[in-house]
Protein backbone atom coordinates (compact mmCIF):
# COMPACT_ATOMS: atom_id res chain seq x y z
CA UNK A 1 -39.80 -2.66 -92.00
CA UNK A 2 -40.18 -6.20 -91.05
CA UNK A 3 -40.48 -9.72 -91.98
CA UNK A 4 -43.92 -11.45 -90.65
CA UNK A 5 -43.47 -14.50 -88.96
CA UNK A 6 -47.59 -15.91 -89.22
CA UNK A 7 -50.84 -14.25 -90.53
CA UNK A 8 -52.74 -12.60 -87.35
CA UNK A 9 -56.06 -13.17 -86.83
CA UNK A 10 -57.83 -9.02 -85.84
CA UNK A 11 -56.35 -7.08 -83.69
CA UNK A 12 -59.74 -6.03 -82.30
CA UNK A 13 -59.85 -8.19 -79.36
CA UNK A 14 -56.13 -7.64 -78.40
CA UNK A 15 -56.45 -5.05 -75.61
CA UNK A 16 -53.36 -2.50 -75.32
CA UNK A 17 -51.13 -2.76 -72.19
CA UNK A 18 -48.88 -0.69 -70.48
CA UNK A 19 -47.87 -3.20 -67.59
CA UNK A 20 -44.33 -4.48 -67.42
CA UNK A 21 -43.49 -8.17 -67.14
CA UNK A 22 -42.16 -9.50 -63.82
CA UNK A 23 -40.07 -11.82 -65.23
CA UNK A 24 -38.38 -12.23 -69.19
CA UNK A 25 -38.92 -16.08 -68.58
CA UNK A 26 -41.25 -18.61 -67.55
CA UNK A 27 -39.64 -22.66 -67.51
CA UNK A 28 -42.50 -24.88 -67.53
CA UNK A 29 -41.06 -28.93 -67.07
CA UNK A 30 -41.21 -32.25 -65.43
CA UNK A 31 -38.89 -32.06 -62.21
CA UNK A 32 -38.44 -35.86 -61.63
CA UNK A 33 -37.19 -35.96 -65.30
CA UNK A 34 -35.11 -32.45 -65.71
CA UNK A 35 -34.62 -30.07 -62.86
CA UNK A 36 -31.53 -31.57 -61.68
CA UNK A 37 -30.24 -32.24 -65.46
CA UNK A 38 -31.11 -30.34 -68.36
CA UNK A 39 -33.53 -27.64 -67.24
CA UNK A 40 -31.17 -27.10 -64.20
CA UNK A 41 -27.97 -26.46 -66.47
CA UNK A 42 -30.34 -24.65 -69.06
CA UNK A 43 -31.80 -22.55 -65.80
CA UNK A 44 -27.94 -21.18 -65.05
CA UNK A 45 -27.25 -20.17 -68.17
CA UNK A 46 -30.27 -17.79 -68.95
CA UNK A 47 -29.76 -16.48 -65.04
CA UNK A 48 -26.08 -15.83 -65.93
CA UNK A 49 -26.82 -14.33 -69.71
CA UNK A 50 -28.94 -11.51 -67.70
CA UNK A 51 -32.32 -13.12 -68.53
CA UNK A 52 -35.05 -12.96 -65.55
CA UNK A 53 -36.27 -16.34 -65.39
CA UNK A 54 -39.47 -18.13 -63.44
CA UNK A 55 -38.25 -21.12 -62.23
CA UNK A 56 -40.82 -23.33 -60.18
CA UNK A 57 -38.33 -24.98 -57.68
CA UNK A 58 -40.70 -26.42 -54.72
CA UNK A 59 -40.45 -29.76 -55.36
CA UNK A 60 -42.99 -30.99 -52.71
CA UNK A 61 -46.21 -32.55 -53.28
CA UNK A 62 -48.91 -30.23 -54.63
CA UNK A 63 -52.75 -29.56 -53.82
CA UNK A 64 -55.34 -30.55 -56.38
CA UNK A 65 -55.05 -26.97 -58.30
CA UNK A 66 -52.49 -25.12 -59.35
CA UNK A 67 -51.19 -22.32 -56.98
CA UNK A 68 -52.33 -18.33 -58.35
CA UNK A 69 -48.79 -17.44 -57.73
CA UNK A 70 -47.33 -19.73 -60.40
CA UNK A 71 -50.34 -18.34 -62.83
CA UNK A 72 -49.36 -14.85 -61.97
CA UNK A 73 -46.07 -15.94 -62.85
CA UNK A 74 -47.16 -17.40 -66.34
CA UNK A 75 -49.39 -14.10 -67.27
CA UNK A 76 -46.01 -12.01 -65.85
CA UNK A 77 -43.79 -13.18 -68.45
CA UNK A 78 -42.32 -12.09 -71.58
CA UNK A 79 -42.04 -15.65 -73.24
CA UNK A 80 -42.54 -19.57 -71.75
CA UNK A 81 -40.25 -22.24 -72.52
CA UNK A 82 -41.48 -25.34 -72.34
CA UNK A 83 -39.39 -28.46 -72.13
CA UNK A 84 -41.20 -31.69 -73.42
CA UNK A 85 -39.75 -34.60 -71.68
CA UNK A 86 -40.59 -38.45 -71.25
CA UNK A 87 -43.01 -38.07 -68.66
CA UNK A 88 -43.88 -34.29 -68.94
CA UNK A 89 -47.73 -35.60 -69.81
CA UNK A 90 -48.17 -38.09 -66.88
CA UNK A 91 -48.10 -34.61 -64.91
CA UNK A 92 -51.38 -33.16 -64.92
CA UNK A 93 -49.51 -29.83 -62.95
CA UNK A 94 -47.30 -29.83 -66.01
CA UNK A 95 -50.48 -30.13 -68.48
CA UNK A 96 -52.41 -27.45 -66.45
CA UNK A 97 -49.13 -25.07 -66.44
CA UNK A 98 -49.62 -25.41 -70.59
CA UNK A 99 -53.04 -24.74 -71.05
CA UNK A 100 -52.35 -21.81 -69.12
CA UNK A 101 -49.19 -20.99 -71.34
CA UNK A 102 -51.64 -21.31 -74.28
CA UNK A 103 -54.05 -19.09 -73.27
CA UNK A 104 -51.51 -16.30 -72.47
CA UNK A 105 -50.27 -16.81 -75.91
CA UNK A 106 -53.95 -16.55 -77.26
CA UNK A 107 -54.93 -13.22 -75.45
CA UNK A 108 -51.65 -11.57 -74.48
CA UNK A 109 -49.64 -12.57 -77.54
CA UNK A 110 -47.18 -13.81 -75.14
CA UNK A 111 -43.79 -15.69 -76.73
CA UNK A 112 -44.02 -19.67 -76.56
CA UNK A 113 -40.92 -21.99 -77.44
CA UNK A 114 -40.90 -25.50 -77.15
CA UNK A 115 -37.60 -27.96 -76.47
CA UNK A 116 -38.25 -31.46 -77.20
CA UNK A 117 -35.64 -33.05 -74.60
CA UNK A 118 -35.22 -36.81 -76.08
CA UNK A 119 -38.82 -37.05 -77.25
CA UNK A 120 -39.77 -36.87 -80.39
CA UNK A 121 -41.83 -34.03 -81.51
CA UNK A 122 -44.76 -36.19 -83.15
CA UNK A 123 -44.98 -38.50 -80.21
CA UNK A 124 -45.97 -35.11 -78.63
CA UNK A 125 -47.81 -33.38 -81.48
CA UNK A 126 -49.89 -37.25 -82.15
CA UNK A 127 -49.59 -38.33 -78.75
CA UNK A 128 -48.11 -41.21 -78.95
CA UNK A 129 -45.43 -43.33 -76.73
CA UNK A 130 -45.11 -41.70 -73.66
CA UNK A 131 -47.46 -39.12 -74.09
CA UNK A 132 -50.19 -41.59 -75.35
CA UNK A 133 -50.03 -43.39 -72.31
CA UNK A 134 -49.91 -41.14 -69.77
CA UNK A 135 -53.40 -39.20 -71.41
CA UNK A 136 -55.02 -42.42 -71.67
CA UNK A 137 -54.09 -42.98 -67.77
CA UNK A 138 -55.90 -39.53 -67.72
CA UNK A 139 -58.78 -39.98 -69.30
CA UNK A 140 -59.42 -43.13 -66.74
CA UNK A 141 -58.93 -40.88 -63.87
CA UNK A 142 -61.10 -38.51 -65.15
CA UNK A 143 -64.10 -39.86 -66.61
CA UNK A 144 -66.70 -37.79 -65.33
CA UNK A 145 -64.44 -34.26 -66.06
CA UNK A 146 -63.69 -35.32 -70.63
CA UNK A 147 -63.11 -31.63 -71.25
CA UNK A 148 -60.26 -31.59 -68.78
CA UNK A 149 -58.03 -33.84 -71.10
CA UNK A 150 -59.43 -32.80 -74.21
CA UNK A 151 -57.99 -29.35 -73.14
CA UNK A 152 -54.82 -30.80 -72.21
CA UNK A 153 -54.61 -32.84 -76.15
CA UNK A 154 -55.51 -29.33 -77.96
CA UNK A 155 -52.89 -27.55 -75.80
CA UNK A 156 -50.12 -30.01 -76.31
CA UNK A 157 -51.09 -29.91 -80.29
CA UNK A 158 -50.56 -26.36 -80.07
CA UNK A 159 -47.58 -26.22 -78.37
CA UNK A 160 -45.60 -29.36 -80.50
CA UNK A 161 -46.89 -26.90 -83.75
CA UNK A 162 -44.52 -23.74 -82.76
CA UNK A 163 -41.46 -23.70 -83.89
CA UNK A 164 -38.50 -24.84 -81.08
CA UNK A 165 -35.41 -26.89 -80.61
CA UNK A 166 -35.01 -31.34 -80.60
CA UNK A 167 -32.58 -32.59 -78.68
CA UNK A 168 -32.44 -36.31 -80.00
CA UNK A 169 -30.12 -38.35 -77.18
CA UNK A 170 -26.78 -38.95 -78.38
CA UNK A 171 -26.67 -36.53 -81.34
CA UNK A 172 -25.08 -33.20 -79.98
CA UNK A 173 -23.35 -32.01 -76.74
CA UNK A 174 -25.86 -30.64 -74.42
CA UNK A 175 -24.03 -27.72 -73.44
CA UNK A 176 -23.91 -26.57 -77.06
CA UNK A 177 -27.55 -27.42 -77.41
CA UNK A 178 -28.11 -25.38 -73.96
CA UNK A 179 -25.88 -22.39 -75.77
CA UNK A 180 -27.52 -22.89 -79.26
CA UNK A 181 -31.44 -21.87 -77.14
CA UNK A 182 -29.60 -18.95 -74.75
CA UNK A 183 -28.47 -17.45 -78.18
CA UNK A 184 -31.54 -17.46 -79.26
CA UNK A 185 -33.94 -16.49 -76.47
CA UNK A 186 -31.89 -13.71 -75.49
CA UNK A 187 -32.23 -11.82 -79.09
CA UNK A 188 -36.16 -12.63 -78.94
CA UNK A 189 -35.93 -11.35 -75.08
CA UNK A 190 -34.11 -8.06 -75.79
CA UNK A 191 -35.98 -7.57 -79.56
CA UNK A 192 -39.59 -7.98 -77.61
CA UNK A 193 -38.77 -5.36 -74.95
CA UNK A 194 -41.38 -2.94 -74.97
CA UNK A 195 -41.05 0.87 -75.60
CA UNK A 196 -41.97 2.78 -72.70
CA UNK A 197 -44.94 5.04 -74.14
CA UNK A 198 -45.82 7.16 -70.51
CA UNK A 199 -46.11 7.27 -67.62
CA UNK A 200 -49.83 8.22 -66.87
CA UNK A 201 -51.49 6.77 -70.56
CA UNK A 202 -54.67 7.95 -70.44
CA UNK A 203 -57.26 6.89 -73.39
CA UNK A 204 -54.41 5.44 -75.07
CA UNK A 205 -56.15 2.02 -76.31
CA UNK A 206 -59.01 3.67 -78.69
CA UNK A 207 -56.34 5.44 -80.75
CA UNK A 208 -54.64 1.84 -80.85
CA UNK A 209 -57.50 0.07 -82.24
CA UNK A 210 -58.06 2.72 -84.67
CA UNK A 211 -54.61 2.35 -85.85
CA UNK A 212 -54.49 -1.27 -85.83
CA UNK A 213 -57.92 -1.47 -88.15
CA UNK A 214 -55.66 1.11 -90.21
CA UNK A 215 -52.54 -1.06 -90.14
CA UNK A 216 -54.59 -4.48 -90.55
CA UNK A 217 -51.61 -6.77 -89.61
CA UNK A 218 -52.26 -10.26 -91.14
CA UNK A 219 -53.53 -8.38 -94.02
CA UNK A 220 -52.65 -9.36 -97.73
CA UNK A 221 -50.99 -6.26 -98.31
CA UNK A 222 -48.36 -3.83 -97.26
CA UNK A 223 -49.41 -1.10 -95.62
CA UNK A 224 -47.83 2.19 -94.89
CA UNK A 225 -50.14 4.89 -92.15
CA UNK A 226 -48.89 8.22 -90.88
CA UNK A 227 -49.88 10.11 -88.05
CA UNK A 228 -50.72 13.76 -88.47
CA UNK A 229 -50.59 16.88 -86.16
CA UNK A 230 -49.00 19.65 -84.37
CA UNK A 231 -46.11 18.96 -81.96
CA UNK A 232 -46.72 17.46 -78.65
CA UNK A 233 -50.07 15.70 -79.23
CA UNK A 234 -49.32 12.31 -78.80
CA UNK A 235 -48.32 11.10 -82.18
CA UNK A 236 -45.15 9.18 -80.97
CA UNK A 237 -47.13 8.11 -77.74
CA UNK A 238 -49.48 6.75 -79.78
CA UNK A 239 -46.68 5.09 -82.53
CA UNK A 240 -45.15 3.76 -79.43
CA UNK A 241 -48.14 1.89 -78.19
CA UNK A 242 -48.98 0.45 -81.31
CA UNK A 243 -45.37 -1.11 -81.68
CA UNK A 244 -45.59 -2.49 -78.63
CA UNK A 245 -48.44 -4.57 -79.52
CA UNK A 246 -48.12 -5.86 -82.98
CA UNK A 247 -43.83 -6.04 -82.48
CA UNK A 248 -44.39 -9.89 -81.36
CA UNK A 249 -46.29 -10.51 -84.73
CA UNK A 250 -43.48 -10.42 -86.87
CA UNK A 251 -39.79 -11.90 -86.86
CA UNK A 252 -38.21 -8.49 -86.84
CA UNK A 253 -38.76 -5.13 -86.10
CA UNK A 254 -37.60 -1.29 -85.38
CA UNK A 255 -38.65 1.51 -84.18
CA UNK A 256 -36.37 4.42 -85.62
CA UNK A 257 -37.08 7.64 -82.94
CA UNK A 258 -36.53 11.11 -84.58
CA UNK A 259 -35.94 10.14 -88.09
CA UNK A 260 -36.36 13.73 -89.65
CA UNK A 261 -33.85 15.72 -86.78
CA UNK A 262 -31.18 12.73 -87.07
CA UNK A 263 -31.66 12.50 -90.80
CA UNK A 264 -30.36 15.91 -91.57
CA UNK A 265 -26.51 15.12 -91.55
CA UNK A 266 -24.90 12.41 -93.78
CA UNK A 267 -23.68 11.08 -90.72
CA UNK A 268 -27.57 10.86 -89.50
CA UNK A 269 -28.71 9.01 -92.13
CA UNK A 270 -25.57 6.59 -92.28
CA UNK A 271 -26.43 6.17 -88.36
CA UNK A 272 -29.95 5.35 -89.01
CA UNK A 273 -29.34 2.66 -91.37
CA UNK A 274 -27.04 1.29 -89.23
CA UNK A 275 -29.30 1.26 -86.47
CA UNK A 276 -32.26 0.21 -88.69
CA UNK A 277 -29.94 -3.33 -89.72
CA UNK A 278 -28.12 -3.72 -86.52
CA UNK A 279 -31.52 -3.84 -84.28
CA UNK A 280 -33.20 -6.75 -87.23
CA UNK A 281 -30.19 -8.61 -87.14
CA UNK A 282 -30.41 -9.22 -83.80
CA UNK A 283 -27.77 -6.67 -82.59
CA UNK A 284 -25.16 -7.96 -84.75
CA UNK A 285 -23.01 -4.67 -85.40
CA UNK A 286 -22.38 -3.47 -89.23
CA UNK A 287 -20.26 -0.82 -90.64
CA UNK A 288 -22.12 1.25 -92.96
CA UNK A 289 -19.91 4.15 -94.11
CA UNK A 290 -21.72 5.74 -96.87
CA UNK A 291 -25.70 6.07 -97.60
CA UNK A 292 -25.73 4.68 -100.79
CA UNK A 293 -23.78 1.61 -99.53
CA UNK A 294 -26.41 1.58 -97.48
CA UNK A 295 -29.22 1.73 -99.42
CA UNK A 296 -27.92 -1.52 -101.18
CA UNK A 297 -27.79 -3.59 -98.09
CA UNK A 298 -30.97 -3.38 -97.30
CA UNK A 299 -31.99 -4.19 -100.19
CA UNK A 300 -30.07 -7.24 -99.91
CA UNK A 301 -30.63 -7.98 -96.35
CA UNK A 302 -34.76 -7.12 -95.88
């Protein structure tokens, strides 16, 4: 059961994965504006909350293209934070980092956030101020290569469109600001951990399409498929996989393992609801004592 977030466009093109990510956390940002500041106090916190986080710190000069290590690091991660600051456009490493970001979030359905660090969120979504400037300075520079900065103006359109934190100067403590975006990441973080499905999946990703045409997430209905068959099969292999690739579609969801053997007890049930609420809440721990008390709050709460 689960709340959905945005329509999805077909699955069909999504291809199933069983690779783990390197890192929970890729921080893309302007160094000369942040790394010492906000995005090095923001950097300490997730590292300290337990989150695995991809933090670029060679501030050197760069070559002309951006390095394969810091892409691998992009496509390795669970969800990219990007921190929009002054002069994060006059950086065409910073612009190249994002249309990277995008395109991970296009075919991987990778997590993106955006923090707005005392700019406004229309100057970046219009492209104005700051950010008009430095892409006009771009487009001078690169007059015989247009599609490199129209890439860079769709890309920072789609990034200034997801939903994110402002920090307006002089409106809020940063520290609770920096606590206010840990809270948050680190339910998304632990929520979007994928289920192990096994160890050797072999022919794995045809059942998941199937499934997936079956499920048709995005759809204008609510759809309910079961998997049929003897024990030991692959039915919960398969359950598994599909989970782990539609889970990021939607603002919350469960997976409830061995409903039927837990279910047989009063206790079982009791424990499953408490489960069920506790995991779509973000871990935030209820007392459910009875089943039909039960029943009721999730009515109220889903």
């Amino acid at each position: 059961m689960a709340t959905q977030l945005r329509a999805s466009s077909s699955f069909s093109s999504v291809p199933f994965s069983t690779r783990s990510y390197t890192h929970d956390l890729f921080l893309s940002f302007r160094g000369e504006d942040t790394r010492y500041t906000f995005t090095g106090h923001l950097h300490r916190n997730l590292v300290q909350r337990g989150i695995n986080t991809f933090l670029d710190d060679d501030d050197l000069p760069r070559g002309e293209e951006i390095s394969e290590a810091l892409l691998r690091a992009i496509e390795g991660s669970k969800l990219s934070l990007i921190v929009f600051s002054e002069n994060y456009a006059s950086s065409k490493w910073c612009l190249e980092e994002l249309v990277h970001i995008i395109e991970c979030r296009r075919s991987k359905n990778q997590m993106v956030r955006p923090i707005f660090y005392k700019v406004d969120p229309s100057d970046v979504r219009h492209q104005r101020g700051t950010f008009g400037k430095a892409l006009a300075e771009h487009e001078r520079r690169f007059q015989d290569d247009k599609n490199k900065v129209s890439r860079w103006r769709a890309a920072l359109l789609e990034a200034a469109n997801l939903s994110g934190w402002h920090f307006p100067s002089g409106h809020e403590y940063e520290s609770k600001f920096i606590d206010r975006i840990i809270k948050e990441i680190s339910a998304q973080v632990i929520k979007h951990s994928p289920l192990n499905v096994a160890k050797f999946p072999v022919r794995i990703e045809s059942r998941v399409q199937d499934m997936l045409e079956l499920l048709d997430v995005g759809g204008s209905d609510v759809r309910m498929v079961g998997i049929w068959g003897s024990g030991g099969i692959g039915k919960t292999t398969i359950a598994k996989a599909v989970y782990n690739t539609i889970a990021i579609e939607f603002e919350d969801s469960c997976f409830l393992e061995n409903v039927r053997e837990r279910s047989v007890t009063h206790e079982g049930l009791v424990n499953l609801q408490n489960s069920l609420l506790s995991e779509i809440q973000g871990g935030k721990k209820l007392n459910i004592i009875n089943v039909n008390k039960g029943i009721n709050l999730l009515r109220q709460r889903l």
